[in-house]
Protein backbone atom coordinates (compact mmCIF):
# COMPACT_ATOMS: atom_id res chain seq x y z
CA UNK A 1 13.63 -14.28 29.36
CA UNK A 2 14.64 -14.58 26.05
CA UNK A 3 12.56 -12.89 22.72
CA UNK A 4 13.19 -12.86 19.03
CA UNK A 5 12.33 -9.02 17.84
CA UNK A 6 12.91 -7.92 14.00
CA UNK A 7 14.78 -4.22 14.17
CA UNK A 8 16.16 -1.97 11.58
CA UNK A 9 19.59 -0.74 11.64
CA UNK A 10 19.68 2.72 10.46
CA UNK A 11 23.53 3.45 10.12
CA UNK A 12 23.59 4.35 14.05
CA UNK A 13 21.05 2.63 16.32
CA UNK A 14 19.13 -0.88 15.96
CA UNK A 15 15.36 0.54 16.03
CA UNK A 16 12.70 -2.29 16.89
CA UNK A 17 10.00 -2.87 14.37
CA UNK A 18 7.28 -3.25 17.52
CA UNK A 19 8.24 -1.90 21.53
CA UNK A 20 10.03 -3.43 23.71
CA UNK A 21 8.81 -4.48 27.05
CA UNK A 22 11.80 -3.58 29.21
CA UNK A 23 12.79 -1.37 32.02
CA UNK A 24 14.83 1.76 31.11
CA UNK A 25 18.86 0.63 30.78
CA UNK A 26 18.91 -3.13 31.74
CA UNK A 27 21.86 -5.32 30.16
CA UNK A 28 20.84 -7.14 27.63
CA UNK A 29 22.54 -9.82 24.91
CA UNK A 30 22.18 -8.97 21.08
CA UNK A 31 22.66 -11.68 18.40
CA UNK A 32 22.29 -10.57 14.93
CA UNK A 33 20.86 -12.54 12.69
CA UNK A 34 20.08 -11.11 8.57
CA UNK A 35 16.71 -10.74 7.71
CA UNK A 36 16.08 -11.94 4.17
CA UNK A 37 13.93 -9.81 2.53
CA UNK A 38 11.48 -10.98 -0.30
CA UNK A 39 10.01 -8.93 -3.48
CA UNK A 40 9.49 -11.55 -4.89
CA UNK A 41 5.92 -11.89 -5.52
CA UNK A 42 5.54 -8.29 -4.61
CA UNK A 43 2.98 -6.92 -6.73
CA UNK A 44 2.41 -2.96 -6.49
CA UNK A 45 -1.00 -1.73 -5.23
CA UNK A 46 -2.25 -0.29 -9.01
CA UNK A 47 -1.40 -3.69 -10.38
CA UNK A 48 -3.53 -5.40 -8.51
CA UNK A 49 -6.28 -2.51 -8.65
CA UNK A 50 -6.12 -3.08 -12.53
CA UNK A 51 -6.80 -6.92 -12.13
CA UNK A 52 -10.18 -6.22 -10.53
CA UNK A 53 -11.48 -4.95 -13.16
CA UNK A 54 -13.57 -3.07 -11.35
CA UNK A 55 -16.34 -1.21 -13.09
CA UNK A 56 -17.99 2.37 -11.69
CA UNK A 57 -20.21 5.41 -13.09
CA UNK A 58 -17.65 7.86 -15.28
CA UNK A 59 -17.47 10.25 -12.27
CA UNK A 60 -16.33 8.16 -9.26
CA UNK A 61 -12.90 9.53 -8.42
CA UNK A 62 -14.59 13.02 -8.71
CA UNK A 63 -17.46 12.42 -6.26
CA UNK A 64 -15.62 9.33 -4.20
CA UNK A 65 -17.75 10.90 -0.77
CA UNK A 66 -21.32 11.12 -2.39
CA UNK A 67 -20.53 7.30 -3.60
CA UNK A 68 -19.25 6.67 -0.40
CA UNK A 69 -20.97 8.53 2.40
CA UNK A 70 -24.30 10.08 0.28
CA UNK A 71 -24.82 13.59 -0.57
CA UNK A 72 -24.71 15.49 -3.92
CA UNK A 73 -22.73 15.03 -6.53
CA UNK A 74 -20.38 17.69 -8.01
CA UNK A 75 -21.24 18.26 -11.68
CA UNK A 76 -18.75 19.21 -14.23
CA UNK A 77 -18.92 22.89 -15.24
């Protein structure tokens, strides 16, 4: 049987990104191959929250549950 599988080298050991469907200590033939990793294109989560333009009442991060899930909202003192 023979299966690609991405892992991370962290100084030490090679740690699989997903588990590995083999008995406890079989033999087993490594080849390493690089990974390229991309950021490009990588746009960061409150970017893209700021291109919705999204548009809520003035109190929605304070009373996220009641908007979400009903109830009562919390009132400024």
């Amino acid at each position: 049987m023979s299966k690609p599988i991405e892992a991370v080298f962290d100084g030490k050991v090679l740690r699989p990104k997903d588990a590995l469907t083999l008995e406890p200590n079989p033999r087993v033939r490594i080849t390493i191959e690089p990974v390229e990793t991309s950021t490009k294109g990588a746009v960061s989560f409150l970017d893209t929250a700021i291109s919705l333009k999204l548009d809520g009442p003035p109190d929605w991060a304070e009373n996220i549950d009641a908007y979400l899930y009903g109830g009562e909202h919390q009132h400024e003192s």
